[in-house]
PDB file of N, CA and C in Angstrom:
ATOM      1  N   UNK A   1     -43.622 -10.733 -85.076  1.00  0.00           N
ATOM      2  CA  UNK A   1     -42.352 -11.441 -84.967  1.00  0.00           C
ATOM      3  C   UNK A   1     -41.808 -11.421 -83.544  1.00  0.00           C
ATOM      4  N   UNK A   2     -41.735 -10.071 -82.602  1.00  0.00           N
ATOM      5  CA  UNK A   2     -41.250 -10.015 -81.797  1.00  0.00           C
ATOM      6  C   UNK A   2     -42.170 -10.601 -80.596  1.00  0.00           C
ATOM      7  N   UNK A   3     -43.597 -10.319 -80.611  1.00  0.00           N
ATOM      8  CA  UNK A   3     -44.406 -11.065 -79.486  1.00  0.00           C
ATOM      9  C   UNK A   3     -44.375 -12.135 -79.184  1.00  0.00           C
ATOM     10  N   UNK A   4     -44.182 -13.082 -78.338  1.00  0.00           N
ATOM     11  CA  UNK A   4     -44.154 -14.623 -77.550  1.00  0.00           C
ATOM     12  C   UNK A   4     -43.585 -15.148 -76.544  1.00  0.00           C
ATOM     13  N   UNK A   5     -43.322 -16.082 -76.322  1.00  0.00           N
ATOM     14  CA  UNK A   5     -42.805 -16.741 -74.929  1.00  0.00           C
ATOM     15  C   UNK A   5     -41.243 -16.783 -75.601  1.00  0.00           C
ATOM     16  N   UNK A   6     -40.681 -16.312 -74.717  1.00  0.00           N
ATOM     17  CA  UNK A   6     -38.399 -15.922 -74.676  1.00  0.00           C
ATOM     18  C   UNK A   6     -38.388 -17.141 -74.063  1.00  0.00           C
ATOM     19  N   UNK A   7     -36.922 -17.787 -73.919  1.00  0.00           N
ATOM     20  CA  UNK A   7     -36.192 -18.153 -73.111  1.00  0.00           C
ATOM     21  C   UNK A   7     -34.984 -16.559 -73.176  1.00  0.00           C
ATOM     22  N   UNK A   8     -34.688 -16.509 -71.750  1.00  0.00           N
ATOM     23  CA  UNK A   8     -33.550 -15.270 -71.788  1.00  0.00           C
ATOM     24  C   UNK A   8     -32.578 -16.251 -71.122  1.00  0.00           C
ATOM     25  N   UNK A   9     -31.578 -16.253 -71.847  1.00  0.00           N
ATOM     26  CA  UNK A   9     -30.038 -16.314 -70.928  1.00  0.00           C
ATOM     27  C   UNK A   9     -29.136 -15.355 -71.021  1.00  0.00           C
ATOM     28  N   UNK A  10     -28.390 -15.228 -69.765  1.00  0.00           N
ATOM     29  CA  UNK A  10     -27.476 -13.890 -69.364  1.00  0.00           C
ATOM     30  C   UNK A  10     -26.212 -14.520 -68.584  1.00  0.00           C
ATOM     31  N   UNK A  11     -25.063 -13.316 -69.098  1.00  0.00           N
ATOM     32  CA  UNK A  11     -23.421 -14.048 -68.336  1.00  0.00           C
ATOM     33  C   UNK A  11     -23.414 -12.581 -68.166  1.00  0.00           C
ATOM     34  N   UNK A  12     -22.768 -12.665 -66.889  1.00  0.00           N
ATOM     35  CA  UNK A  12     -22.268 -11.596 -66.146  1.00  0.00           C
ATOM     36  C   UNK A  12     -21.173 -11.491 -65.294  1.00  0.00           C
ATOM     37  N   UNK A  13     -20.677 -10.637 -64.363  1.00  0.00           N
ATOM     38  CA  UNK A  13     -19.517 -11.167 -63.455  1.00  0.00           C
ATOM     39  C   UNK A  13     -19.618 -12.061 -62.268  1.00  0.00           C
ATOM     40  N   UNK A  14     -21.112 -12.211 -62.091  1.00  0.00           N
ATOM     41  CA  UNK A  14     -20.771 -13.279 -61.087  1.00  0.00           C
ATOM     42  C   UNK A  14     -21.697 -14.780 -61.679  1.00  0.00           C
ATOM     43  N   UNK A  15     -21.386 -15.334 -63.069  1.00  0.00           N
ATOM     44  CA  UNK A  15     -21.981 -16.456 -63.330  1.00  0.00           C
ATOM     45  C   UNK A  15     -23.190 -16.064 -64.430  1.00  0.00           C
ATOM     46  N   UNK A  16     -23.850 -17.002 -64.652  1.00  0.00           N
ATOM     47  CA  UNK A  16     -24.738 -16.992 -66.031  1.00  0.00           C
ATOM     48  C   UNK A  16     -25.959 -17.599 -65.192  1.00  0.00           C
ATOM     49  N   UNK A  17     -27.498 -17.754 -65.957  1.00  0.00           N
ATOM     50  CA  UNK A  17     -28.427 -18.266 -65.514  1.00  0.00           C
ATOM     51  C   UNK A  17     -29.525 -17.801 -66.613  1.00  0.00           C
ATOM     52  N   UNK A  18     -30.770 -17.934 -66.296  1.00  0.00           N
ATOM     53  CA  UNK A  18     -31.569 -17.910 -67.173  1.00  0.00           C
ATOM     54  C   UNK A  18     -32.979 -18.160 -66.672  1.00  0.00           C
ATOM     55  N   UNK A  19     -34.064 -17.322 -67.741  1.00  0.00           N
ATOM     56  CA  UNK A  19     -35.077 -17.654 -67.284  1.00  0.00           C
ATOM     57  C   UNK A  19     -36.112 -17.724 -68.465  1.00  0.00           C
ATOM     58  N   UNK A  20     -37.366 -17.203 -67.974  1.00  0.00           N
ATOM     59  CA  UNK A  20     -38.678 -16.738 -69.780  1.00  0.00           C
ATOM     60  C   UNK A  20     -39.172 -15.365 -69.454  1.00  0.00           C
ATOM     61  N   UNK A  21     -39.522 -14.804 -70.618  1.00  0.00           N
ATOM     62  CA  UNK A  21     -40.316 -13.723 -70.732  1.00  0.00           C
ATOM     63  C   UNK A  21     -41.383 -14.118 -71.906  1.00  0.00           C
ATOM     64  N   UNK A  22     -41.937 -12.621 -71.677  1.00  0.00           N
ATOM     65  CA  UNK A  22     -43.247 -13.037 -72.830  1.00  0.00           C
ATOM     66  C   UNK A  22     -43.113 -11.039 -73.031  1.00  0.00           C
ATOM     67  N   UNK A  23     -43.095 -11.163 -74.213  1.00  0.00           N
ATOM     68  CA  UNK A  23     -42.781  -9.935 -75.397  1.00  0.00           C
ATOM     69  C   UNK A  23     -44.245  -9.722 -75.613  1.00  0.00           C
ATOM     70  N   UNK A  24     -45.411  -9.061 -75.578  1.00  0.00           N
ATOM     71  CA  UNK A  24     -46.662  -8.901 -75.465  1.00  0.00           C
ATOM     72  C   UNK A  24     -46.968  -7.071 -75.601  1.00  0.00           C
ATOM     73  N   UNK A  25     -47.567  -6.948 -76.477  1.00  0.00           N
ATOM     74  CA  UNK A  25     -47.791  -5.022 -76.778  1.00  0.00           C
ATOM     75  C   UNK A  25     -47.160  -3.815 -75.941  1.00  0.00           C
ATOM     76  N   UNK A  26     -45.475  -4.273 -75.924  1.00  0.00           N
ATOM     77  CA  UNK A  26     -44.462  -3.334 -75.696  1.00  0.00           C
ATOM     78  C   UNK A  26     -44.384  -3.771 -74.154  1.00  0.00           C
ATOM     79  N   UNK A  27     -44.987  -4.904 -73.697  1.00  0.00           N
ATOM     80  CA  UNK A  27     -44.488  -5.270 -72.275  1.00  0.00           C
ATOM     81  C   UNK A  27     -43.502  -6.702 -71.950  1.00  0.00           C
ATOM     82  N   UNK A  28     -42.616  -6.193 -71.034  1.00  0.00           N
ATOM     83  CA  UNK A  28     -41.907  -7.343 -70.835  1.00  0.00           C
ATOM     84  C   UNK A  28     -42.146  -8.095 -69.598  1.00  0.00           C
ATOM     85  N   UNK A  29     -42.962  -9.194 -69.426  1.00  0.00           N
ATOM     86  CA  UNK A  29     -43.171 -10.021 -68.058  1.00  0.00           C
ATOM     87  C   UNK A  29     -42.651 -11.488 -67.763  1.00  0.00           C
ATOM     88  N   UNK A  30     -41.770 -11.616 -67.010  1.00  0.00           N
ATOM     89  CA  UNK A  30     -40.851 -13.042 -66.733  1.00  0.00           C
ATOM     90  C   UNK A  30     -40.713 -13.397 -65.741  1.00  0.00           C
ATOM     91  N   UNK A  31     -39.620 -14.115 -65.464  1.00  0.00           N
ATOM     92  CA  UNK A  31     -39.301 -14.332 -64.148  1.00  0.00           C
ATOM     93  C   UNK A  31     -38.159 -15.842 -64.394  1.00  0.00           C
ATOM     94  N   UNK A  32     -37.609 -15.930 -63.171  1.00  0.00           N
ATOM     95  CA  UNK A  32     -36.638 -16.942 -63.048  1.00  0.00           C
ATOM     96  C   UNK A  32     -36.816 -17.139 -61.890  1.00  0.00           C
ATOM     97  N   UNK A  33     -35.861 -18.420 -61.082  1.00  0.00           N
ATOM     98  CA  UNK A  33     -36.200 -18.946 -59.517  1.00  0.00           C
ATOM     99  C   UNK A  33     -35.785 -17.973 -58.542  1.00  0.00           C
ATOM    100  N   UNK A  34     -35.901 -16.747 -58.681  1.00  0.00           N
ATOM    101  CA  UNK A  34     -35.890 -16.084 -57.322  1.00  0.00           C
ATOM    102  C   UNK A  34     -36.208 -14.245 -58.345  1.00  0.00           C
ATOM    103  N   UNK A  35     -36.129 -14.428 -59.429  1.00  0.00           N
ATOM    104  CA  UNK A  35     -36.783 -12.951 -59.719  1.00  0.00           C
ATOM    105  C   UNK A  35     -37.816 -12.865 -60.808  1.00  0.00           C
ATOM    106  N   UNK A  36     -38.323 -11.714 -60.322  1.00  0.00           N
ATOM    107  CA  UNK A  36     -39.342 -11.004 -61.334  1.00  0.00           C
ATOM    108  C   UNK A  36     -39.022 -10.301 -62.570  1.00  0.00           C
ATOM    109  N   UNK A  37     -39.232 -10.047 -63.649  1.00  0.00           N
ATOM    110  CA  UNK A  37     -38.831  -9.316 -64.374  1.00  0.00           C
ATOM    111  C   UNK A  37     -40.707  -8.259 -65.089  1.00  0.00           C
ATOM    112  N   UNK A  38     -40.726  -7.118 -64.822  1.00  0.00           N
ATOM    113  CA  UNK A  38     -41.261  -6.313 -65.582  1.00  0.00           C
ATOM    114  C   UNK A  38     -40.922  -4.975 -66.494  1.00  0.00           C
ATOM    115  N   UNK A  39     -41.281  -4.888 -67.663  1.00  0.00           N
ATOM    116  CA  UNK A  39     -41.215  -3.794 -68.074  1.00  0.00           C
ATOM    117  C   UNK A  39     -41.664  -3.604 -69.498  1.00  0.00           C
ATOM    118  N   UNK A  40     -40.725  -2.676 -70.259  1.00  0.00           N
ATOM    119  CA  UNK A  40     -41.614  -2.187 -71.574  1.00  0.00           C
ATOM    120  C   UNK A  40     -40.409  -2.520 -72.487  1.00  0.00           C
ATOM    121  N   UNK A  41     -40.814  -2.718 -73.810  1.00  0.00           N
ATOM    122  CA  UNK A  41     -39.753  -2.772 -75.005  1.00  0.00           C
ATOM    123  C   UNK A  41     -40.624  -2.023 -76.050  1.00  0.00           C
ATOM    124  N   UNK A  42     -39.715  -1.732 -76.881  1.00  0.00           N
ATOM    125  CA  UNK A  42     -40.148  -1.130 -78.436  1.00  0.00           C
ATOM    126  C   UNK A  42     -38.927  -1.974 -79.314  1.00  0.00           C
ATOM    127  N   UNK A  43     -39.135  -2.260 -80.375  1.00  0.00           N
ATOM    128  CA  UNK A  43     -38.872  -3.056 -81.262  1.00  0.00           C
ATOM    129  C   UNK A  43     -39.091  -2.677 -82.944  1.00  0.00           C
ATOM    130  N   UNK A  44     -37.968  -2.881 -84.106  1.00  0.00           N
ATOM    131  CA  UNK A  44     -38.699  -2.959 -85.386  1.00  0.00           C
ATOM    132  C   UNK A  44     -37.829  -4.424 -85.766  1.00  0.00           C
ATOM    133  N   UNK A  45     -37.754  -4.369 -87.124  1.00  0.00           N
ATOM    134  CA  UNK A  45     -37.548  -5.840 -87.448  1.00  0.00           C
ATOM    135  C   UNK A  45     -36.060  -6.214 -87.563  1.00  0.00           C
ATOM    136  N   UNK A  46     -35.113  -5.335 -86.971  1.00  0.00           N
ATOM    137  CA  UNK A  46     -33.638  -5.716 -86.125  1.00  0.00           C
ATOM    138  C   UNK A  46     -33.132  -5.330 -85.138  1.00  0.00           C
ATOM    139  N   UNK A  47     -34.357  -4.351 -84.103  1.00  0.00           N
ATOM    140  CA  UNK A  47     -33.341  -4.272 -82.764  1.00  0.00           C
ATOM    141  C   UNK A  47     -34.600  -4.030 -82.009  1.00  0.00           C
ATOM    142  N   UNK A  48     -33.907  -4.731 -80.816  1.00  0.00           N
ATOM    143  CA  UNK A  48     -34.932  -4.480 -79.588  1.00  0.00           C
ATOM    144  C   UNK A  48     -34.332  -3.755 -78.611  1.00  0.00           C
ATOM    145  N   UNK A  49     -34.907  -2.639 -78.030  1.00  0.00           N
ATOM    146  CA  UNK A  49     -34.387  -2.060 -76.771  1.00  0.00           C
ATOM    147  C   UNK A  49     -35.874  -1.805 -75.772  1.00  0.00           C
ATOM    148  N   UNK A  50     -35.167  -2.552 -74.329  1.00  0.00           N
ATOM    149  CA  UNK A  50     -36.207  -2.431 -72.912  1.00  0.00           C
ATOM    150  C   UNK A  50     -35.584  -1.633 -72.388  1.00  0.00           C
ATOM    151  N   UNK A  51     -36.471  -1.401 -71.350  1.00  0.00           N
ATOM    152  CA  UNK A  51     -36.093  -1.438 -69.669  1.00  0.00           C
ATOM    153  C   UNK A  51     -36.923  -2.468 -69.019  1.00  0.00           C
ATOM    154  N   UNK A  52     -36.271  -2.769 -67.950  1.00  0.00           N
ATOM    155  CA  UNK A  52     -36.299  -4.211 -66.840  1.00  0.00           C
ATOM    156  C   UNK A  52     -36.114  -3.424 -65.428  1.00  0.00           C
ATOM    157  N   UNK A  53     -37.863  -4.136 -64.745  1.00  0.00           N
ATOM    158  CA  UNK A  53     -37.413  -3.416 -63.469  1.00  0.00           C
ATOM    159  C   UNK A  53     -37.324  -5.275 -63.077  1.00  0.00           C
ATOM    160  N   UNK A  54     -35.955  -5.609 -62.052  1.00  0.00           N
ATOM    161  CA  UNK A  54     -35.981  -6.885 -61.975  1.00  0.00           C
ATOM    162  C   UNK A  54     -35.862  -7.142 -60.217  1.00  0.00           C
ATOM    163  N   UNK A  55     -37.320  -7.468 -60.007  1.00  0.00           N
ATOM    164  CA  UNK A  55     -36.961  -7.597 -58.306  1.00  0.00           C
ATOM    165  C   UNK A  55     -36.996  -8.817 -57.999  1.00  0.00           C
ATOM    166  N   UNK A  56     -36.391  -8.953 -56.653  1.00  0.00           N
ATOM    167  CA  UNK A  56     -35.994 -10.219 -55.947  1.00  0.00           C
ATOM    168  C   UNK A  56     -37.237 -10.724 -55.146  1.00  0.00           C
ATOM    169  N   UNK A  57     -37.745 -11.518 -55.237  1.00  0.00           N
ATOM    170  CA  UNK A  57     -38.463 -12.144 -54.354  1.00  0.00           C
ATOM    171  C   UNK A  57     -38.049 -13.389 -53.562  1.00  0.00           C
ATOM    172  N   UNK A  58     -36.624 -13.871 -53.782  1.00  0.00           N
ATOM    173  CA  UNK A  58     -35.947 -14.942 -53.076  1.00  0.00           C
ATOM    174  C   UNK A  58     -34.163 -14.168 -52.387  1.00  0.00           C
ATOM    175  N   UNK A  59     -34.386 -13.585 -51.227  1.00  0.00           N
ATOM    176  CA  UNK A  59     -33.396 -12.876 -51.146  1.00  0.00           C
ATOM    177  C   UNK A  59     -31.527 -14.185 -51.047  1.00  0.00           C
ATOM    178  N   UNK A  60     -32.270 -15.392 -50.743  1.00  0.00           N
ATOM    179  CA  UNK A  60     -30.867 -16.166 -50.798  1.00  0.00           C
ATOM    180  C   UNK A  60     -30.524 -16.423 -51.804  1.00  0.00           C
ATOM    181  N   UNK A  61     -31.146 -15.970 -52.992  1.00  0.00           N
ATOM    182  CA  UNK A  61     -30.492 -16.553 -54.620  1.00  0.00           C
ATOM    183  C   UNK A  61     -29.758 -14.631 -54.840  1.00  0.00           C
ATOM    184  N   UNK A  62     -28.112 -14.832 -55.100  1.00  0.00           N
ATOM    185  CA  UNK A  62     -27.890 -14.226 -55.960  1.00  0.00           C
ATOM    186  C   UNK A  62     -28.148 -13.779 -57.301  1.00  0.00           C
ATOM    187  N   UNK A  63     -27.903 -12.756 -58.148  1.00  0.00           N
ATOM    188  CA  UNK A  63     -27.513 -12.436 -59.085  1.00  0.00           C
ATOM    189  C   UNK A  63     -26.908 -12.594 -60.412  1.00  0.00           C
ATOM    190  N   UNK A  64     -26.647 -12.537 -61.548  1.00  0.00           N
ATOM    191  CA  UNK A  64     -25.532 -12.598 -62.287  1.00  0.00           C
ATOM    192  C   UNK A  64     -24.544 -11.350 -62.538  1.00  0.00           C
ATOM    193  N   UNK A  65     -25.399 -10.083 -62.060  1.00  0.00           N
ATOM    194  CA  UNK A  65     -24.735  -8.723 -61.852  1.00  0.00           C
ATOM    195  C   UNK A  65     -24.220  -8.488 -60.783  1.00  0.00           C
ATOM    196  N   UNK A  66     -23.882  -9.325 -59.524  1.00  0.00           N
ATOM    197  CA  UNK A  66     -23.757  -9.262 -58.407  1.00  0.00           C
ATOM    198  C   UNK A  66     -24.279  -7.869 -57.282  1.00  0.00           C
ATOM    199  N   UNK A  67     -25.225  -7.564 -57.556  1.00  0.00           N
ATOM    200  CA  UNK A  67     -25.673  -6.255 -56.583  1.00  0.00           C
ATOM    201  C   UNK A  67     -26.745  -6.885 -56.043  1.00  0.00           C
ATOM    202  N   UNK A  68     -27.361  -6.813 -54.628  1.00  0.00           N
ATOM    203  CA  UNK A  68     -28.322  -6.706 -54.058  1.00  0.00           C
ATOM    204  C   UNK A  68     -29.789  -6.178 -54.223  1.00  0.00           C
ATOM    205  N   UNK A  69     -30.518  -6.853 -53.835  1.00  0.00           N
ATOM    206  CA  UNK A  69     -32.037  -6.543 -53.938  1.00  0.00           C
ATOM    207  C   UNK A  69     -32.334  -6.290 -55.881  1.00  0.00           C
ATOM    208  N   UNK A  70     -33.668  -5.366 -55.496  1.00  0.00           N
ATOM    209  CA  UNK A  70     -34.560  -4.928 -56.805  1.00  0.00           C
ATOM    210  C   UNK A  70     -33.223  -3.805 -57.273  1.00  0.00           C
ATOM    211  N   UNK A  71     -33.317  -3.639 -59.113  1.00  0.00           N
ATOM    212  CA  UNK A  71     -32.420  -3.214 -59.547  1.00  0.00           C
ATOM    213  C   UNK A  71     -33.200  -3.162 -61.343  1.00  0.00           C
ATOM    214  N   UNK A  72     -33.098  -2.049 -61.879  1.00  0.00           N
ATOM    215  CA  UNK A  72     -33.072  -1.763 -63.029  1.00  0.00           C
ATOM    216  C   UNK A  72     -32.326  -2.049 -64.268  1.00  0.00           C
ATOM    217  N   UNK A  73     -32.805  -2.250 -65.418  1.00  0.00           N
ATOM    218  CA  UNK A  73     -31.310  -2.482 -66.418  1.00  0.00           C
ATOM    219  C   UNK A  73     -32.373  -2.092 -67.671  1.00  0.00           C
ATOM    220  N   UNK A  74     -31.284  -1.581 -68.772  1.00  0.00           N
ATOM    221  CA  UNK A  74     -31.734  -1.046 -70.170  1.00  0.00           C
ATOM    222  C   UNK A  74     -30.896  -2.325 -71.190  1.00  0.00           C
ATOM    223  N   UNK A  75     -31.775  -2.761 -71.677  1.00  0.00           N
ATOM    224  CA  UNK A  75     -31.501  -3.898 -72.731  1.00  0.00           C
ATOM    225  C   UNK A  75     -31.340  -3.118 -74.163  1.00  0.00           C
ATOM    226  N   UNK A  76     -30.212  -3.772 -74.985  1.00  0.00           N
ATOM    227  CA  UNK A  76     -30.175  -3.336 -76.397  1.00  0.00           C
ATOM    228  C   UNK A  76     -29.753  -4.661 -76.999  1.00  0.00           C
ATOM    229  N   UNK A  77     -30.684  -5.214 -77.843  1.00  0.00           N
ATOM    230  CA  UNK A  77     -30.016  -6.362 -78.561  1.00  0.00           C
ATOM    231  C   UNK A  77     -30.286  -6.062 -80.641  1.00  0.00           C
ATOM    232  N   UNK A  78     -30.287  -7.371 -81.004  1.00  0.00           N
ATOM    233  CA  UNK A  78     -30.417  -7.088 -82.250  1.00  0.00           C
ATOM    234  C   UNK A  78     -30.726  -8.629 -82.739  1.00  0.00           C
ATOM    235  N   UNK A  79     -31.914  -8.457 -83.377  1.00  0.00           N
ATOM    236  CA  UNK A  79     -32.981  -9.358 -83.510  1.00  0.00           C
ATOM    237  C   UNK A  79     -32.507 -10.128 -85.147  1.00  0.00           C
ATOM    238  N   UNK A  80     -32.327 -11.614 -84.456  1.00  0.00           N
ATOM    239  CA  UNK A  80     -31.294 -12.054 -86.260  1.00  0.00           C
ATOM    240  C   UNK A  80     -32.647 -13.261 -85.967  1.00  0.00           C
ATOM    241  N   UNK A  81     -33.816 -13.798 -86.763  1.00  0.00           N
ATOM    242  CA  UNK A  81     -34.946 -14.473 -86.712  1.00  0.00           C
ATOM    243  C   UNK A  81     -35.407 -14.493 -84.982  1.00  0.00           C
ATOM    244  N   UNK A  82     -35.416 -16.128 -84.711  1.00  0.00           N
ATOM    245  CA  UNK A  82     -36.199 -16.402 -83.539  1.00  0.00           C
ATOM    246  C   UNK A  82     -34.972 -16.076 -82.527  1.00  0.00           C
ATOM    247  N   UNK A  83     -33.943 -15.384 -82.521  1.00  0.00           N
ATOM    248  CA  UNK A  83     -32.501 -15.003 -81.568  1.00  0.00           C
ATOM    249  C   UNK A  83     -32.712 -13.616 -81.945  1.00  0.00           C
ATOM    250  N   UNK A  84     -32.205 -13.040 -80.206  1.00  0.00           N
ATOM    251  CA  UNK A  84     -32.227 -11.688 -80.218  1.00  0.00           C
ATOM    252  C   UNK A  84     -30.950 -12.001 -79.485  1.00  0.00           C
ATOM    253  N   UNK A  85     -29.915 -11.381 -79.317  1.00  0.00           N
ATOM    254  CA  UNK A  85     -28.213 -11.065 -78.938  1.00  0.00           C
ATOM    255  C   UNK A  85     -28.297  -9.576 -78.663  1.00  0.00           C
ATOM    256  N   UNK A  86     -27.757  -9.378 -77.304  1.00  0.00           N
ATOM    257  CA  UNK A  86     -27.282  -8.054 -77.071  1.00  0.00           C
ATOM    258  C   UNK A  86     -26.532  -8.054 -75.419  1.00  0.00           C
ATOM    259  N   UNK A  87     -27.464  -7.099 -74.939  1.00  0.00           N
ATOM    260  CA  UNK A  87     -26.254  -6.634 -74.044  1.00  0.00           C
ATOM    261  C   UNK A  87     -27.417  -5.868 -72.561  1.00  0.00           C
ATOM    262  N   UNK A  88     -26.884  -6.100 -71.495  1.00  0.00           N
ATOM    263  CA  UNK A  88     -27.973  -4.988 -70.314  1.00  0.00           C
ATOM    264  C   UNK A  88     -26.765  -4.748 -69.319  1.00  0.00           C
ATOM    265  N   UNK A  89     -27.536  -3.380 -69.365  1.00  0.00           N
ATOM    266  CA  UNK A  89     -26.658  -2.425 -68.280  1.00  0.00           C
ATOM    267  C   UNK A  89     -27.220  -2.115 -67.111  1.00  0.00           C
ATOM    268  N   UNK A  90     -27.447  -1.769 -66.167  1.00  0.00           N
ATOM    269  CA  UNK A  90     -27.403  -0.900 -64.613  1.00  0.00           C
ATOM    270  C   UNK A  90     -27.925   0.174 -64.946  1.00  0.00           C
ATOM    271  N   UNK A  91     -29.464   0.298 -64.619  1.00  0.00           N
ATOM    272  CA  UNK A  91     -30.005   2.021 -65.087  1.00  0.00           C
ATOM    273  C   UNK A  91     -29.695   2.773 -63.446  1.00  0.00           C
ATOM    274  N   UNK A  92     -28.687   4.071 -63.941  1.00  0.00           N
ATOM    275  CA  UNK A  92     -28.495   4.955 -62.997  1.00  0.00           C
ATOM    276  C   UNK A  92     -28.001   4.492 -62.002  1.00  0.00           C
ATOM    277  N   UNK A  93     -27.138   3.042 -62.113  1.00  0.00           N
ATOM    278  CA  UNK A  93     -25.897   2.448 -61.328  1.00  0.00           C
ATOM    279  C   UNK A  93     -24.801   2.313 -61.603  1.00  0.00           C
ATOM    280  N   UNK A  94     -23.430   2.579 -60.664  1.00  0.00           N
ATOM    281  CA  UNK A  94     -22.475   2.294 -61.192  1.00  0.00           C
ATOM    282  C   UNK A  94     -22.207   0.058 -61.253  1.00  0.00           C
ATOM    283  N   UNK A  95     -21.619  -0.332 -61.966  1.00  0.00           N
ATOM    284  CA  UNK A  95     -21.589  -1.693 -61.864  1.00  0.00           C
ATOM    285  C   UNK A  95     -21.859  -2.522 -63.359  1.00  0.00           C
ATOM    286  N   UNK A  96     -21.191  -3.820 -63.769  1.00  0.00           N
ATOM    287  CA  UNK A  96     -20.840  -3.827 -64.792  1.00  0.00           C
ATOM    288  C   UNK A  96     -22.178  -4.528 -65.670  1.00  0.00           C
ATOM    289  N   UNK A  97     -21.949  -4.949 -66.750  1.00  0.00           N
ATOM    290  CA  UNK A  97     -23.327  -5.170 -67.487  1.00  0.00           C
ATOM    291  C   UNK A  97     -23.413  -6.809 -68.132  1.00  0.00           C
ATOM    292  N   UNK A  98     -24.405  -7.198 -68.891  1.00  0.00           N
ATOM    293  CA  UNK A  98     -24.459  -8.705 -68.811  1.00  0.00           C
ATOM    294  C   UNK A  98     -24.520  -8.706 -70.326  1.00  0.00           C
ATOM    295  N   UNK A  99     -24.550  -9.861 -70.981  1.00  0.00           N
ATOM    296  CA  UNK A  99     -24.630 -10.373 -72.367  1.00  0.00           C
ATOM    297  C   UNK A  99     -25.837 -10.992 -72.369  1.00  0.00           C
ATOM    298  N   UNK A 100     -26.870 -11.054 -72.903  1.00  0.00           N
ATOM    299  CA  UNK A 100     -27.969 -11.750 -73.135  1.00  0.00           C
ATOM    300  C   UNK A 100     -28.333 -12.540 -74.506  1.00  0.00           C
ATOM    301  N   UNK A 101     -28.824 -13.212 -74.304  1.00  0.00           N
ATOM    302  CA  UNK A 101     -29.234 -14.340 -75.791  1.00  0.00           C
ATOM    303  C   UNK A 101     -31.048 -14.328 -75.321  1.00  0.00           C
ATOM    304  N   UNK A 102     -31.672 -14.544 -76.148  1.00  0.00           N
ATOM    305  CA  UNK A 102     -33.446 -14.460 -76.312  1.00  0.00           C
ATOM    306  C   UNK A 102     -33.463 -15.607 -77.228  1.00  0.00           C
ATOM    307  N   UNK A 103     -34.221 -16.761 -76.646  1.00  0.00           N
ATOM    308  CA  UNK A 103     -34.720 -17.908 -77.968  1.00  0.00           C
ATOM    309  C   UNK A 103     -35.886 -18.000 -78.101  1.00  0.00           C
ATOM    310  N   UNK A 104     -36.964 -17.294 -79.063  1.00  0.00           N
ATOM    311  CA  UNK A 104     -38.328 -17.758 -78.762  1.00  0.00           C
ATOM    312  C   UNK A 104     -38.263 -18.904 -78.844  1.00  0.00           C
ATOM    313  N   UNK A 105     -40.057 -19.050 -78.321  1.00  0.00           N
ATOM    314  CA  UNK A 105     -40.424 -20.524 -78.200  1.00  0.00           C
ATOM    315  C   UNK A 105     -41.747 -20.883 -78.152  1.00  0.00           C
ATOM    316  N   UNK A 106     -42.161 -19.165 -78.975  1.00  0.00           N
ATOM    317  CA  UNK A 106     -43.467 -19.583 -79.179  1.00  0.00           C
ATOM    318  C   UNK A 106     -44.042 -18.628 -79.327  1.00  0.00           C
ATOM    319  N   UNK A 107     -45.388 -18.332 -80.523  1.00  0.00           N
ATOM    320  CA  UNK A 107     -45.825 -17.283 -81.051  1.00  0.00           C
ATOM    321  C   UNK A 107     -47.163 -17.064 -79.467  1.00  0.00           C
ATOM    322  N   UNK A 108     -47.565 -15.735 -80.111  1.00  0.00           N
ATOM    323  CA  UNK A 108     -48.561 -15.941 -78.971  1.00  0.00           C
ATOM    324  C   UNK A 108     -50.301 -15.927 -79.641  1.00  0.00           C
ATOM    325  N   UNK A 109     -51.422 -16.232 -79.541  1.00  0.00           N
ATOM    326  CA  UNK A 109     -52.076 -16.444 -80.007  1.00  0.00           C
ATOM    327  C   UNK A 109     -53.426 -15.899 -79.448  1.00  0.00           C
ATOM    328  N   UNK A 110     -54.239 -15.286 -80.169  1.00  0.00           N
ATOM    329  CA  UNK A 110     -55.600 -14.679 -79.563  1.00  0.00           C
ATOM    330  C   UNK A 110     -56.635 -15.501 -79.216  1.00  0.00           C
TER     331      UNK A 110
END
């Protein structure tokens, strides 16, 4: 259920934006027009919680968390069918946290 291609969208304090991931045997790999997203999730059949290491590879595109450079965050959502809703925070930063929405968009296939 949980493995496939995401759309992720996120609102934060400085604006909203969005990108894809792909949910693949507890790894999270994405990206949007100026970042990377890697890391790990565990999951059962109503909540998902990651960590996101999310670096910049376009230093003139801001944020939606407004902090600078590569930066960490711990995801907790809660998985209602092909929508996951929750929430990411700042691992081991002070600074505020974002709202996220997950739409799959596609199973993944061997």
């Amino acid at each position: 259920m949980i493995e496939g291609l995401w759309i992720v969208q996120y609102e934060g304090t400085a604006g909203g934006d969005g990108g894809v991931i792909v949910l693949v045997n507890g790894q999270v790999l994405g990206g949007d027009n100026a970042f990377v997203y890697t890391g790990t999730y565990q999951s059962d059949a109503k909540t998902l919680a990651a960590r996101v290491l999310v670096r910049n590879f376009n230093p003139a595109v801001g944020n939606v968390i407004g902090v600078k450079g590569d930066f960490e965050l711990t995801v907790l959502g809660t998985v209602q069918g092909g929508v996951i809703k929750g929430s990411a925070s700042l691992v081991n930063q002070e600074g505020p946290g974002i709202v996220v929405k997950l739409t799959k968009v596609a199973d993944l296939t061997a």
